[in-house]
Protein backbone atom coordinates (compact mmCIF):
# COMPACT_ATOMS: atom_id res chain seq x y z
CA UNK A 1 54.06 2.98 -19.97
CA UNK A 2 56.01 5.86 -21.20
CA UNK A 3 53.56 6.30 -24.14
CA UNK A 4 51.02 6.73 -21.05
CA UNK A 5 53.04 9.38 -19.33
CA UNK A 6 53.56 11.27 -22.27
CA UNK A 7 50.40 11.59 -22.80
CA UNK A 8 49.45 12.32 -19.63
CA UNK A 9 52.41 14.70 -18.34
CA UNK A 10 53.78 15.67 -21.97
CA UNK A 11 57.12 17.26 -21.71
CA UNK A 12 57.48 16.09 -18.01
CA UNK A 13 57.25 12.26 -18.23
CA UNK A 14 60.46 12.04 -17.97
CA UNK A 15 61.08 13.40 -14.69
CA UNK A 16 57.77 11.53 -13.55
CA UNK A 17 59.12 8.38 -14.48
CA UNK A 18 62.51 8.90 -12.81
CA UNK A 19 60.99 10.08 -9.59
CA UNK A 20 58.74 6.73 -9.94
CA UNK A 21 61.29 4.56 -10.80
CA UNK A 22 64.18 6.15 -8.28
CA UNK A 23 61.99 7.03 -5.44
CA UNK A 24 58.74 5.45 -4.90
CA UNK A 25 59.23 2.15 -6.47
CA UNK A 26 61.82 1.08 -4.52
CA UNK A 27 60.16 1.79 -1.26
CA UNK A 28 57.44 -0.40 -2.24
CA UNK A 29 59.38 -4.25 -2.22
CA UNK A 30 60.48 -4.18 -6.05
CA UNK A 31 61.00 -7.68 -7.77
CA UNK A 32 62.08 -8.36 -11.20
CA UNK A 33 59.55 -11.33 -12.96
CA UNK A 34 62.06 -12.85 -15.60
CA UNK A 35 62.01 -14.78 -18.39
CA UNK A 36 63.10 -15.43 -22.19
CA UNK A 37 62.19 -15.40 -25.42
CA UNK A 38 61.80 -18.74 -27.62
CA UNK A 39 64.56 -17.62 -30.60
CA UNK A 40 67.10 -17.00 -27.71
CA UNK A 41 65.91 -19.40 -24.71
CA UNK A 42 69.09 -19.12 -22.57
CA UNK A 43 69.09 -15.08 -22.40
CA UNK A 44 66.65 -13.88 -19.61
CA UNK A 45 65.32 -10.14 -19.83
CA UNK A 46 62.55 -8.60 -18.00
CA UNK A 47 59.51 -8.88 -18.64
CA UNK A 48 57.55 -7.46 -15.50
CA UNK A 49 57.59 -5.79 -13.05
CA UNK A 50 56.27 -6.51 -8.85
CA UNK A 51 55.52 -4.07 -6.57
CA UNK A 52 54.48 -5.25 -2.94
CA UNK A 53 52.52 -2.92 -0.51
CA UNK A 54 54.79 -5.10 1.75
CA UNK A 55 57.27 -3.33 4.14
CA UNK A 56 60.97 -4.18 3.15
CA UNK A 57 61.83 -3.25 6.91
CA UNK A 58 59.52 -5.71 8.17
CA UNK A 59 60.78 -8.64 6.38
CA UNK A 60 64.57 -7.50 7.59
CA UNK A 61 63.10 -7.45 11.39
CA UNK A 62 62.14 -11.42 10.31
CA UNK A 63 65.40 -12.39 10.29
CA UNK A 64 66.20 -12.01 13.80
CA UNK A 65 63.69 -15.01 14.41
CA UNK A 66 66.30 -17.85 13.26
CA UNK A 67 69.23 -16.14 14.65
């Protein structure tokens, strides 16, 4: 992805990736998808990223349900 940017932004891809990564993602549900590599199958490392056009307020309102 950064290769993208670069090319894209050139000396700014930096800043567009942190504003990405530190603002906008996080509004947007992030989850981690884990998992591990066959020489070292007990260490887990990221491997992708999920972004949900989900709400993160909404699912805190569902909590109040089973209260």
């Amino acid at each position: 992805m950064l290769l993208r940017f670069a090319r894209r932004y050139g000396d700014q891809a930096i800043d567009k990736l942190v504003g990405e990564y530190g603002g906008h993602i996080p509004t947007r549900n992030l989850h981690f998808i884990m998992g591990t590599v066959a020489a070292h199958p007990r260490t887990f490392i990221v491997i992708g990223l999920l972004r949900s056009g989900f709400d993160p307020a909404e699912f805190a309102k569902q909590s109040d349900l089973f209260k």
